[in-house]
C-alpha atoms as a PDB file:
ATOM      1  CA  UNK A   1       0.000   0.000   0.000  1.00  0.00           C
ATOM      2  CA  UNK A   2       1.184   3.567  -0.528  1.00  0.00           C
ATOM      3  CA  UNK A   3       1.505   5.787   1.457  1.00  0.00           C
ATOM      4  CA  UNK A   4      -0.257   8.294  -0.190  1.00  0.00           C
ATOM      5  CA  UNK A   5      -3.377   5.638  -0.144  1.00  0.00           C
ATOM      6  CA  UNK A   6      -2.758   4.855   3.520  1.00  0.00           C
ATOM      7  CA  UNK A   7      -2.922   8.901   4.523  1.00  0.00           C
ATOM      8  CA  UNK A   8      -5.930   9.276   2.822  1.00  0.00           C
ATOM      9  CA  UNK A   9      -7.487   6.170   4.445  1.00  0.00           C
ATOM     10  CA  UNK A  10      -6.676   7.588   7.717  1.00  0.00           C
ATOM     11  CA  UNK A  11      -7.939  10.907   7.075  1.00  0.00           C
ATOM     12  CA  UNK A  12     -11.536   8.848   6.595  1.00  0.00           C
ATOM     13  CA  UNK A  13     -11.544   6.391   8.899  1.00  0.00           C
ATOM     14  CA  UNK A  14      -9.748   7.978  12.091  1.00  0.00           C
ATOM     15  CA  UNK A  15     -12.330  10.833  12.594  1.00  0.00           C
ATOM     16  CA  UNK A  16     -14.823   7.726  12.600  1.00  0.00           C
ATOM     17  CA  UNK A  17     -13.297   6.559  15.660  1.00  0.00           C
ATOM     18  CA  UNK A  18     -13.453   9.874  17.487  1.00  0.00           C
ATOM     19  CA  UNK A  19      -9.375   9.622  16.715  1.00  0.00           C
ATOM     20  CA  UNK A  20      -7.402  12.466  14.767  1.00  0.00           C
ATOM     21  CA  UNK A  21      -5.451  12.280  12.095  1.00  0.00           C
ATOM     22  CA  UNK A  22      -2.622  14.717  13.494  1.00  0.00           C
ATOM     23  CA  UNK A  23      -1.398  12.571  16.478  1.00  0.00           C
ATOM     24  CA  UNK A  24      -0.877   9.334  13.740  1.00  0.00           C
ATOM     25  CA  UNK A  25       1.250  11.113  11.275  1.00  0.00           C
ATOM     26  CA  UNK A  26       4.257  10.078  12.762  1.00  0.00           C
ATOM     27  CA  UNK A  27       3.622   7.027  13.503  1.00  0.00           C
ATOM     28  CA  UNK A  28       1.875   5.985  10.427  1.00  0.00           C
ATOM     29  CA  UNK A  29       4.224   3.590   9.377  1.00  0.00           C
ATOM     30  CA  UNK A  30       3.365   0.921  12.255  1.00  0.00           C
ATOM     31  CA  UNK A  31      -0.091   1.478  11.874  1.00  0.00           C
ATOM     32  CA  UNK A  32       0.145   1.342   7.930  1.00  0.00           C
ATOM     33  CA  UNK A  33       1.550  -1.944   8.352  1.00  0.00           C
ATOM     34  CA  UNK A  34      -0.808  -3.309   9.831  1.00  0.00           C
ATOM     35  CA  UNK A  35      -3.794  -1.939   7.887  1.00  0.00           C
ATOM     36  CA  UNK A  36      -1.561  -3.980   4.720  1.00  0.00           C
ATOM     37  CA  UNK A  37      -1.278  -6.944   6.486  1.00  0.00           C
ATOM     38  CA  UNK A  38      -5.379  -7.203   7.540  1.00  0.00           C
ATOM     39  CA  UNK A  39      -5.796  -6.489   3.658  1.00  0.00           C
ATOM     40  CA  UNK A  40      -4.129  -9.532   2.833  1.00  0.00           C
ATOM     41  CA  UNK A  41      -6.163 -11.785   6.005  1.00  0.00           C
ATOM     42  CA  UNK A  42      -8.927 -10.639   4.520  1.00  0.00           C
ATOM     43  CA  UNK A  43      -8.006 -11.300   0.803  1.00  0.00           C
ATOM     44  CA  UNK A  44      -8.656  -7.752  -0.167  1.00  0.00           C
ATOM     45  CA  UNK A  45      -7.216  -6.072  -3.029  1.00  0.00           C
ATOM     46  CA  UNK A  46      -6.460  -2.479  -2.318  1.00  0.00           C
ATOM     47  CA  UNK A  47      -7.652  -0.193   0.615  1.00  0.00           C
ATOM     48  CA  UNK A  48     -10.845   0.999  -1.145  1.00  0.00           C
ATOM     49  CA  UNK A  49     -11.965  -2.880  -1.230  1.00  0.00           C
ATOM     50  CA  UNK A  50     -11.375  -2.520   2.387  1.00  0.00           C
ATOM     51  CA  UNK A  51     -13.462   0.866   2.857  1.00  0.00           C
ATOM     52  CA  UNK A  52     -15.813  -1.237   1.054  1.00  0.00           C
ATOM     53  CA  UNK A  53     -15.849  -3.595   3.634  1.00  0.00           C
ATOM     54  CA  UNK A  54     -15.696  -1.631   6.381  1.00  0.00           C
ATOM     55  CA  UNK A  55     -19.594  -0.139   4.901  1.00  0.00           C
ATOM     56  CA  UNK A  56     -20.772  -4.009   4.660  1.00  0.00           C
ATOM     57  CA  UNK A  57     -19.156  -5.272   7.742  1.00  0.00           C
ATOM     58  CA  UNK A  58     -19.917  -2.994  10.697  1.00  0.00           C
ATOM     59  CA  UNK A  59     -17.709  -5.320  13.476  1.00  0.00           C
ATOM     60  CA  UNK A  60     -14.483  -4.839  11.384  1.00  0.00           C
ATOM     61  CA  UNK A  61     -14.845  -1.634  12.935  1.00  0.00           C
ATOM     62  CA  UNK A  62     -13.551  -2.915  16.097  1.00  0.00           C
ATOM     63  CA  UNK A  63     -10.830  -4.296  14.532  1.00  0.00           C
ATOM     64  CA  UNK A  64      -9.302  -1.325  12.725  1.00  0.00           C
ATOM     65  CA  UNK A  65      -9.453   0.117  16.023  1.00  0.00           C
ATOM     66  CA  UNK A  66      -7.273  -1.947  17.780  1.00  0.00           C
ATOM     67  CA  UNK A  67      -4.905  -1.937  14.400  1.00  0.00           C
ATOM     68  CA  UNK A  68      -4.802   2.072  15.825  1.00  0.00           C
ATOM     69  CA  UNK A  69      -3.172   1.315  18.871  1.00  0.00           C
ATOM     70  CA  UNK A  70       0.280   2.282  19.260  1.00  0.00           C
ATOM     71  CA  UNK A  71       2.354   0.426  21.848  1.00  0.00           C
ATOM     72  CA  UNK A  72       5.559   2.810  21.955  1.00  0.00           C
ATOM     73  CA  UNK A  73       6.821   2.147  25.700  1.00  0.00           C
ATOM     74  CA  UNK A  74      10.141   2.428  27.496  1.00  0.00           C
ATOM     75  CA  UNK A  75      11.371   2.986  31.400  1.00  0.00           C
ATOM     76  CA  UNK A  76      12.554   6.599  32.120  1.00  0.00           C
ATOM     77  CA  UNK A  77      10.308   7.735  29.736  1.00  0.00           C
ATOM     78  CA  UNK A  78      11.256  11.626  29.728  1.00  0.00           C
ATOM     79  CA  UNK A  79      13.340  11.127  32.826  1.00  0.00           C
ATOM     80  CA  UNK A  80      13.572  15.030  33.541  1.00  0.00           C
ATOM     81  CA  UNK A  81       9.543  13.865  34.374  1.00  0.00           C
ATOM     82  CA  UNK A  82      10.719  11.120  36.472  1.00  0.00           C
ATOM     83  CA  UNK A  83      13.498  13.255  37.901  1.00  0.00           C
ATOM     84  CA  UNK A  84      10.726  15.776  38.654  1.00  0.00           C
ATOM     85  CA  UNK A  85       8.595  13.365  40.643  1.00  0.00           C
ATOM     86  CA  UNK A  86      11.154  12.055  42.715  1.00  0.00           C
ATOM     87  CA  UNK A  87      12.477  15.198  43.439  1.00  0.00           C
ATOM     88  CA  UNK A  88       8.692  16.957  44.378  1.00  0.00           C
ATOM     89  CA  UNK A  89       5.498  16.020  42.781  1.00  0.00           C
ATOM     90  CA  UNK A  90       5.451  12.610  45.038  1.00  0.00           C
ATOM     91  CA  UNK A  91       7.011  14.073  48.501  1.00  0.00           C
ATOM     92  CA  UNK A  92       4.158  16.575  48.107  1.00  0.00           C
ATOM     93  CA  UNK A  93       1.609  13.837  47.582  1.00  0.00           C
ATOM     94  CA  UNK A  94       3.132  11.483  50.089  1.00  0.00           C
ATOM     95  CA  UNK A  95       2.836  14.414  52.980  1.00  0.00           C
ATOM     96  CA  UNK A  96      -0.765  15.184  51.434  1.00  0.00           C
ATOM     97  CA  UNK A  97      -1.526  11.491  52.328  1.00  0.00           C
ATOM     98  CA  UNK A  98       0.032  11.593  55.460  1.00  0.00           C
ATOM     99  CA  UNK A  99      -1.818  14.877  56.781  1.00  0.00           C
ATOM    100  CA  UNK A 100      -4.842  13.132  55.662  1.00  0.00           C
ATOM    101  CA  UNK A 101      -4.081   9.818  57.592  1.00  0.00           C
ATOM    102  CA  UNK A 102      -4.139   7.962  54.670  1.00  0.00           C
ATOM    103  CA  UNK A 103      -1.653   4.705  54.485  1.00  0.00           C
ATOM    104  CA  UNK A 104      -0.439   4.742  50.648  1.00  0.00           C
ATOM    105  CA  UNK A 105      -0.082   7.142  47.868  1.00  0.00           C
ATOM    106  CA  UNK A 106      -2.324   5.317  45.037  1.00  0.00           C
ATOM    107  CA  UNK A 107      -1.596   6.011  41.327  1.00  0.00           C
ATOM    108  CA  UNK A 108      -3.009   4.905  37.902  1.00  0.00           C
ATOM    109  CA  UNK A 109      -0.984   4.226  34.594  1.00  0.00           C
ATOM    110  CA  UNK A 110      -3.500   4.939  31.847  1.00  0.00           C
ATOM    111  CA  UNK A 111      -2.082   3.255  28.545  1.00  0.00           C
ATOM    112  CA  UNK A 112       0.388   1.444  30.207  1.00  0.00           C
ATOM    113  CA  UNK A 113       1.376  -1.246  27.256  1.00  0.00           C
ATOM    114  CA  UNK A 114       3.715  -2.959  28.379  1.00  0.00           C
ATOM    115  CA  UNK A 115       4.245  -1.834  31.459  1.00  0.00           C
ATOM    116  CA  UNK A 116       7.383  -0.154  31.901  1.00  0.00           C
ATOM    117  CA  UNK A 117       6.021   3.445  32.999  1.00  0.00           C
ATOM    118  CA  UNK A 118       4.140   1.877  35.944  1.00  0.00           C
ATOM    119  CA  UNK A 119       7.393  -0.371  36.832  1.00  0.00           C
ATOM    120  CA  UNK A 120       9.378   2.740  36.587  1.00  0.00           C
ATOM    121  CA  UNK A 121       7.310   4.374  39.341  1.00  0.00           C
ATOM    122  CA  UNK A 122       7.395   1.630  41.667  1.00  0.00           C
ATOM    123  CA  UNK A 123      11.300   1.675  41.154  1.00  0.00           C
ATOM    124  CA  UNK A 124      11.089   5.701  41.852  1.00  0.00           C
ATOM    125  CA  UNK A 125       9.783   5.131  44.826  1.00  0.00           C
ATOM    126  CA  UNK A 126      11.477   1.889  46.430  1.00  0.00           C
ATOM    127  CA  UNK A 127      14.657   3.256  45.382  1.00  0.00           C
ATOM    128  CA  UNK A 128      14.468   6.967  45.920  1.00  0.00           C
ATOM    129  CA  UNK A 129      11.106   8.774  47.712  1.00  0.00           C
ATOM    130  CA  UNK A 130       9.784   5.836  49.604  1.00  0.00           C
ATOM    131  CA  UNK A 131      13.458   6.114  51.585  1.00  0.00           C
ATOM    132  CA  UNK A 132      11.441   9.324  53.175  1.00  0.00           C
ATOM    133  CA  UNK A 133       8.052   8.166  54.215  1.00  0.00           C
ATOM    134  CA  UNK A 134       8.676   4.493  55.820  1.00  0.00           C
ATOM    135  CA  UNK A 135       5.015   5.011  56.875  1.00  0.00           C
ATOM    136  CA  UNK A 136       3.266   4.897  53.499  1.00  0.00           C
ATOM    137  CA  UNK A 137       3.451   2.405  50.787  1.00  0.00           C
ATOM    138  CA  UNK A 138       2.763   3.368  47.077  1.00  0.00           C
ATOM    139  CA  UNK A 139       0.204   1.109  44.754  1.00  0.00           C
ATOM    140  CA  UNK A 140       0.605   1.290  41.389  1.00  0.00           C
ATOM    141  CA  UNK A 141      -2.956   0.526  39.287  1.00  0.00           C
ATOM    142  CA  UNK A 142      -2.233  -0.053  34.859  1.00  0.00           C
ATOM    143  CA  UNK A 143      -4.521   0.155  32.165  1.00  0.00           C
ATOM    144  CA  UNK A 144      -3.982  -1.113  28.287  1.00  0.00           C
ATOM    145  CA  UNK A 145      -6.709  -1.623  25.983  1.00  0.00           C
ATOM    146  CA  UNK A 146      -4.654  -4.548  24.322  1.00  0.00           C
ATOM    147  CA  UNK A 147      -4.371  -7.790  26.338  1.00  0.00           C
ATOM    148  CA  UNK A 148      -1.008  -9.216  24.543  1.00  0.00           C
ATOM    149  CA  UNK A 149       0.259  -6.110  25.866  1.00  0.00           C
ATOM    150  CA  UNK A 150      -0.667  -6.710  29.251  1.00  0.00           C
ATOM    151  CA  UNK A 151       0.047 -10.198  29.479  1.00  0.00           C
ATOM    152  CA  UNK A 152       3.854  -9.355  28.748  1.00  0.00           C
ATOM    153  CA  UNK A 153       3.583  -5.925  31.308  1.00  0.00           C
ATOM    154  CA  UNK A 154       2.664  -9.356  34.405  1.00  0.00           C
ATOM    155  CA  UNK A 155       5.390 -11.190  32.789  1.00  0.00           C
ATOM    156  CA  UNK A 156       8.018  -8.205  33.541  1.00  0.00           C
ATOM    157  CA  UNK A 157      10.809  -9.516  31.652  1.00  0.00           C
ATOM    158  CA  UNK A 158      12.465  -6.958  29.480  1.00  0.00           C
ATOM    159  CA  UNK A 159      15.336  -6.904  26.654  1.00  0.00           C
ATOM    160  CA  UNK A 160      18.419  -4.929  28.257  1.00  0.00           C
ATOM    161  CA  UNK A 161      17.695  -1.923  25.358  1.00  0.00           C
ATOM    162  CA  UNK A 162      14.809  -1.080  27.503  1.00  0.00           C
ATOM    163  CA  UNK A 163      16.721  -0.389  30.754  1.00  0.00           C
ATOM    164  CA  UNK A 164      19.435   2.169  28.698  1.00  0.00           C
ATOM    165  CA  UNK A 165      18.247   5.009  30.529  1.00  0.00           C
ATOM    166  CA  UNK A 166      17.645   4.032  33.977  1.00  0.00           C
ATOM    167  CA  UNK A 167      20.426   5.048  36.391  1.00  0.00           C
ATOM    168  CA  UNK A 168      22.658   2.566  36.741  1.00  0.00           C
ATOM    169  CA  UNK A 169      21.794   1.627  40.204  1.00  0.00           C
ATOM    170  CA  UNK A 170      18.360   0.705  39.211  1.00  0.00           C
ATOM    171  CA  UNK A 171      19.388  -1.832  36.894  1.00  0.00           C
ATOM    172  CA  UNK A 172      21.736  -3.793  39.458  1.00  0.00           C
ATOM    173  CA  UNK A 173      18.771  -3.241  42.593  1.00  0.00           C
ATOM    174  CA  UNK A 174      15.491  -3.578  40.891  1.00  0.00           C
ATOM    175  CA  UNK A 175      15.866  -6.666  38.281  1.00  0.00           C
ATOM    176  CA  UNK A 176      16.931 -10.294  38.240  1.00  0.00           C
ATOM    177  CA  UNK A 177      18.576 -11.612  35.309  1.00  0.00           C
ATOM    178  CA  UNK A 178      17.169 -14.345  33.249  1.00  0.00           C
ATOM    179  CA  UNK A 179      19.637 -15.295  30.491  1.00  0.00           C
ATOM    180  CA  UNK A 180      19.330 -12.312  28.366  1.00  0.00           C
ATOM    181  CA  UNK A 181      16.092 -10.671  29.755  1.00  0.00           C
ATOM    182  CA  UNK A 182      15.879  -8.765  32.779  1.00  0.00           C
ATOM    183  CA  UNK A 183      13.164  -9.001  34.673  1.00  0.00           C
ATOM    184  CA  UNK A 184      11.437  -6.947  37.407  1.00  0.00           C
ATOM    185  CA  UNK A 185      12.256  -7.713  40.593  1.00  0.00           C
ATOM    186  CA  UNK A 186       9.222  -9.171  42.897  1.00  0.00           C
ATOM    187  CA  UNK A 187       9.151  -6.347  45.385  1.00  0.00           C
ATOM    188  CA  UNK A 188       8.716  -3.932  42.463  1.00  0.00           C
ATOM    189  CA  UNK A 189       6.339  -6.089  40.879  1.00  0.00           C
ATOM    190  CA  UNK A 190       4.140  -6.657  43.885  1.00  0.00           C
ATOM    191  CA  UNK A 191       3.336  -2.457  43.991  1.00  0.00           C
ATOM    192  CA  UNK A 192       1.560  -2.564  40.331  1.00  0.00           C
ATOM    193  CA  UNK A 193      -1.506  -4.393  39.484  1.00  0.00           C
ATOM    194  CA  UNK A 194      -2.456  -4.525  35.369  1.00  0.00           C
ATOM    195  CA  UNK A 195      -6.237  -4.519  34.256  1.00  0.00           C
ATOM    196  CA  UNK A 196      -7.432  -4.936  30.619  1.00  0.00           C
ATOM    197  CA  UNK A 197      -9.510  -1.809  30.196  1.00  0.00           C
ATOM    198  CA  UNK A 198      -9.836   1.001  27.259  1.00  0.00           C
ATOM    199  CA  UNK A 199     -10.021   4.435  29.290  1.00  0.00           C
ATOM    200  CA  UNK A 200     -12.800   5.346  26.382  1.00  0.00           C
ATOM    201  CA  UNK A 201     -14.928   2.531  27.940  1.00  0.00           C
ATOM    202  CA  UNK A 202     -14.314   1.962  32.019  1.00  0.00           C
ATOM    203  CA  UNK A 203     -11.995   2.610  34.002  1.00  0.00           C
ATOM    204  CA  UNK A 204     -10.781   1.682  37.654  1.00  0.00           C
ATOM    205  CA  UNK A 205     -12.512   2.223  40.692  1.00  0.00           C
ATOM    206  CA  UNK A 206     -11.320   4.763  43.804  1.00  0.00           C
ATOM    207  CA  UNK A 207      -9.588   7.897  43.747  1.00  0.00           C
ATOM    208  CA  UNK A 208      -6.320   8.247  43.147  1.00  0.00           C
ATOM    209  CA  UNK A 209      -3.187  10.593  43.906  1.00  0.00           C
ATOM    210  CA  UNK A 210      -1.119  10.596  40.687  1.00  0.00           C
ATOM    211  CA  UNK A 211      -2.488   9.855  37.188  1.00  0.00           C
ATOM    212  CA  UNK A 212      -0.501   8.902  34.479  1.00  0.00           C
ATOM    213  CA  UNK A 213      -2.105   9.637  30.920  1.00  0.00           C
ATOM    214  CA  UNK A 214       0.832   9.971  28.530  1.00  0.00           C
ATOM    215  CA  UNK A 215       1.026  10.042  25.059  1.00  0.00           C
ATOM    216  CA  UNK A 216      -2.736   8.312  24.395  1.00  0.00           C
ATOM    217  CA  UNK A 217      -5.928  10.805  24.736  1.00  0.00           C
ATOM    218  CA  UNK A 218      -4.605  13.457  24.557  1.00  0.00           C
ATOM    219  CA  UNK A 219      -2.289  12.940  20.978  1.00  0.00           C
ATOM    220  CA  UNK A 220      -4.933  10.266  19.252  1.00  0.00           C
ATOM    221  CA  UNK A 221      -8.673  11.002  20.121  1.00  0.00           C
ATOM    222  CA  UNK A 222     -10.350  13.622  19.396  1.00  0.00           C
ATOM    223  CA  UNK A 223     -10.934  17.198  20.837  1.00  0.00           C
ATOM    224  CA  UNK A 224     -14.531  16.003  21.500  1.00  0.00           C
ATOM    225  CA  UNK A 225     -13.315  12.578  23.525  1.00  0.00           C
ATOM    226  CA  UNK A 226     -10.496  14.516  25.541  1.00  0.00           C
ATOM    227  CA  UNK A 227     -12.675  16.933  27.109  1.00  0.00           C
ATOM    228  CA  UNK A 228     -15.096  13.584  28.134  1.00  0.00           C
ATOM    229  CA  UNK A 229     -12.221  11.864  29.293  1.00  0.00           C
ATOM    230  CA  UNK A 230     -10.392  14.625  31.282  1.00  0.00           C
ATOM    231  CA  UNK A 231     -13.697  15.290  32.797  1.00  0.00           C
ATOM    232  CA  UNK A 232     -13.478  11.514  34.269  1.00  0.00           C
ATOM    233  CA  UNK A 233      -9.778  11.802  35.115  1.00  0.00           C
ATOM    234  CA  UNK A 234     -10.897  14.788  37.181  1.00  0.00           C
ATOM    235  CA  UNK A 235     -13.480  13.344  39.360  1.00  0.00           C
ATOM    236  CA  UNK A 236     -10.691   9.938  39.903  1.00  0.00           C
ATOM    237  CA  UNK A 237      -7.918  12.476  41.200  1.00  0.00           C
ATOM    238  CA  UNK A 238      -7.891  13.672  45.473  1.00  0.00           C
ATOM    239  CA  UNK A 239      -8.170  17.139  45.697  1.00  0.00           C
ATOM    240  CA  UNK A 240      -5.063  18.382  44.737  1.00  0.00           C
ATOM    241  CA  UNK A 241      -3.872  15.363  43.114  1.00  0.00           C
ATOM    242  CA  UNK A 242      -1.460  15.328  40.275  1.00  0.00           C
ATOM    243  CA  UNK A 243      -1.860  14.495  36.624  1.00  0.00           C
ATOM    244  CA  UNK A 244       1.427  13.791  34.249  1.00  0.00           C
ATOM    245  CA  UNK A 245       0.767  14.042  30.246  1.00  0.00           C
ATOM    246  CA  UNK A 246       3.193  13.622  27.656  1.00  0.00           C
ATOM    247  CA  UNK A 247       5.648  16.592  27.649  1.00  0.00           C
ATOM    248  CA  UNK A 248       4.669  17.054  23.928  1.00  0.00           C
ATOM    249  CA  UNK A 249       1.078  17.408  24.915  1.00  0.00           C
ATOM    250  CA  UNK A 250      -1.434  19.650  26.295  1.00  0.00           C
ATOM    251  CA  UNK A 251      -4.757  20.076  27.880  1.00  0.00           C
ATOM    252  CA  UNK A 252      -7.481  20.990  25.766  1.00  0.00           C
ATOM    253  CA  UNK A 253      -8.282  24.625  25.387  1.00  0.00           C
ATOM    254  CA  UNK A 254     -10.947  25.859  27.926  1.00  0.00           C
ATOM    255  CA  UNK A 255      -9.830  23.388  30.450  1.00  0.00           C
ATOM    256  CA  UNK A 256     -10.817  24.510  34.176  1.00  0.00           C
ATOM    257  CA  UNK A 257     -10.095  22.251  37.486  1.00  0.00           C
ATOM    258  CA  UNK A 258      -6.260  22.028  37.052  1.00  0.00           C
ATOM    259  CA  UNK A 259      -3.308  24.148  37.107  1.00  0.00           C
ATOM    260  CA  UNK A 260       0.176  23.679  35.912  1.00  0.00           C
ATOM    261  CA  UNK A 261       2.129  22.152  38.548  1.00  0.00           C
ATOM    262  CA  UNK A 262       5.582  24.898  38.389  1.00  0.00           C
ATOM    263  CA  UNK A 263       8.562  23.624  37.658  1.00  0.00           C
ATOM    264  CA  UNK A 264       7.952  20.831  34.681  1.00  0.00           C
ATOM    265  CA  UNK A 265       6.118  20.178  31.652  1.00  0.00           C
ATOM    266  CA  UNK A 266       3.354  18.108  31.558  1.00  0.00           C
ATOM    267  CA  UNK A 267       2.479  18.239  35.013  1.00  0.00           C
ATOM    268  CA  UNK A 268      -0.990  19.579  36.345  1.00  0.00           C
ATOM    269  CA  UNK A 269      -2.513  19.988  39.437  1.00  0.00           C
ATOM    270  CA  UNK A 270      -5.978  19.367  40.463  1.00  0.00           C
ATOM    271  CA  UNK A 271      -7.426  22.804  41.526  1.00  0.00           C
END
């Protein structure tokens, strides 16, 4: 398929799926891909035999939407982010809790894939902010719409190209090797619990301190679908609470309850 053909599909089929065409231009290619590859399952001849289709065949819907999902994941993600947290976003939240009389700082990893944001944060705080409050324990809820991405975020067990920018202490403290993976270490693995859901659809139950939404709603739905879905991170945040986007992201225009926390991009505070 060109890629001509492939932009144009997207153009028409992406605003379908309350998606937008901006936040896939980059990362067409993957997605491409795999639009070419359920041409051939299908035994289709070009992608206007598959427009076709997608008019006779209203389930195939479903699965051009999970064709859209992109799974780009690595630990220390923006690590000026992570440095960030460590160094104030989750003392604050951690003395929050504690004024409150509240046992654990509880966070949610929208998007998680396969989950090395999530693992990430329970490193951050085993291995640096946790050291502070002895007296409150962090758990660690993740989201993905895609179960093979989940089932390898419980396996834990990563290639060593994915730990390349963790400080070098985290790599010796906070995995075991196993021939030539690395996996999470049980402690770590123990703060984080992964549920199949699609943040359009459901979502977890409980409040939480820290949301993570990175890189998902608010570069591939629509303006329309990130106002709904802000409005429901909202109401899952403690008064105060913090929400982290991608640093390449922002809120969308007209947004009231948060603030940007000082100090880092990306990070917002519930007002």
């Amino acid at each position: 398929m060109k890629d001509q053909d492939c932009i144009q599909f997207l153009r028409w089929s992406l605003p379908r799926l309350h998606m937008r065409w901006e936040g896939f231009r980059k990362v067409r290619g993957q997605v491409c891909k795999r639009i070419d590859r359920r041409l051939h399952e299908r035994g289709l001849a070009d992608i206007s035999e598959y427009q076709t289709f997608l008019h006779n065949q209203a389930d195939e819907w479903a699965v051009l939407d999970s064709l859209y999902r992109v799974t780009i994941s690595r630990f220390y993600r923006d690590r000026e982010v992570f440095r960030f947290l460590e160094r104030e976003v989750l003392k604050t939240l951690a003395e929050t809790a504690m004024a409150q009389g509240e046992k654990e700082v509880r966070c949610w990893s929208i998007g998680c894939a396969s989950g090395e944001e999530p693992h990430t944060l329970a490193m951050l705080w085993d291995l640096g902010t946790g050291r502070l409050f002895p007296s409150i324990k962090i758990s660690i809820t993740a989201s993905d719409a895609d179960p093979n991405m989940i089932e390898r975020a419980k396996e834990a067990c990563y290639a060593s190209g994915s730990l390349s920018a963790l400080p070098p202490h985290w790599r010796t403290n906070a995995f075991v090797r196993d021939q030539n993976r690395f996996c999470v270490r049980t402690e770590e693995r123990k703060k984080v619990i992964f549920l199949r859901q699609d943040i359009r659809a459901e979502e977890p139950e409980g409040l939480y301190h820290l949301i993570f939404c990175r890189n998902l709603a608010f570069t591939y739905f629509d303006k329309e679908l990130q106002k709904e879905i802000l409005t429901r991170l909202h109401d899952r945040l403690h008064n105060h609470g913090a929400l982290i986007v991608g640093i390449h992201e922002a809120l969308p225009s007209g947004t009231a309850g948060f603030m940007h926390w000082p100090g880092c991009t990306g990070i917002y505070r519930k007002t």
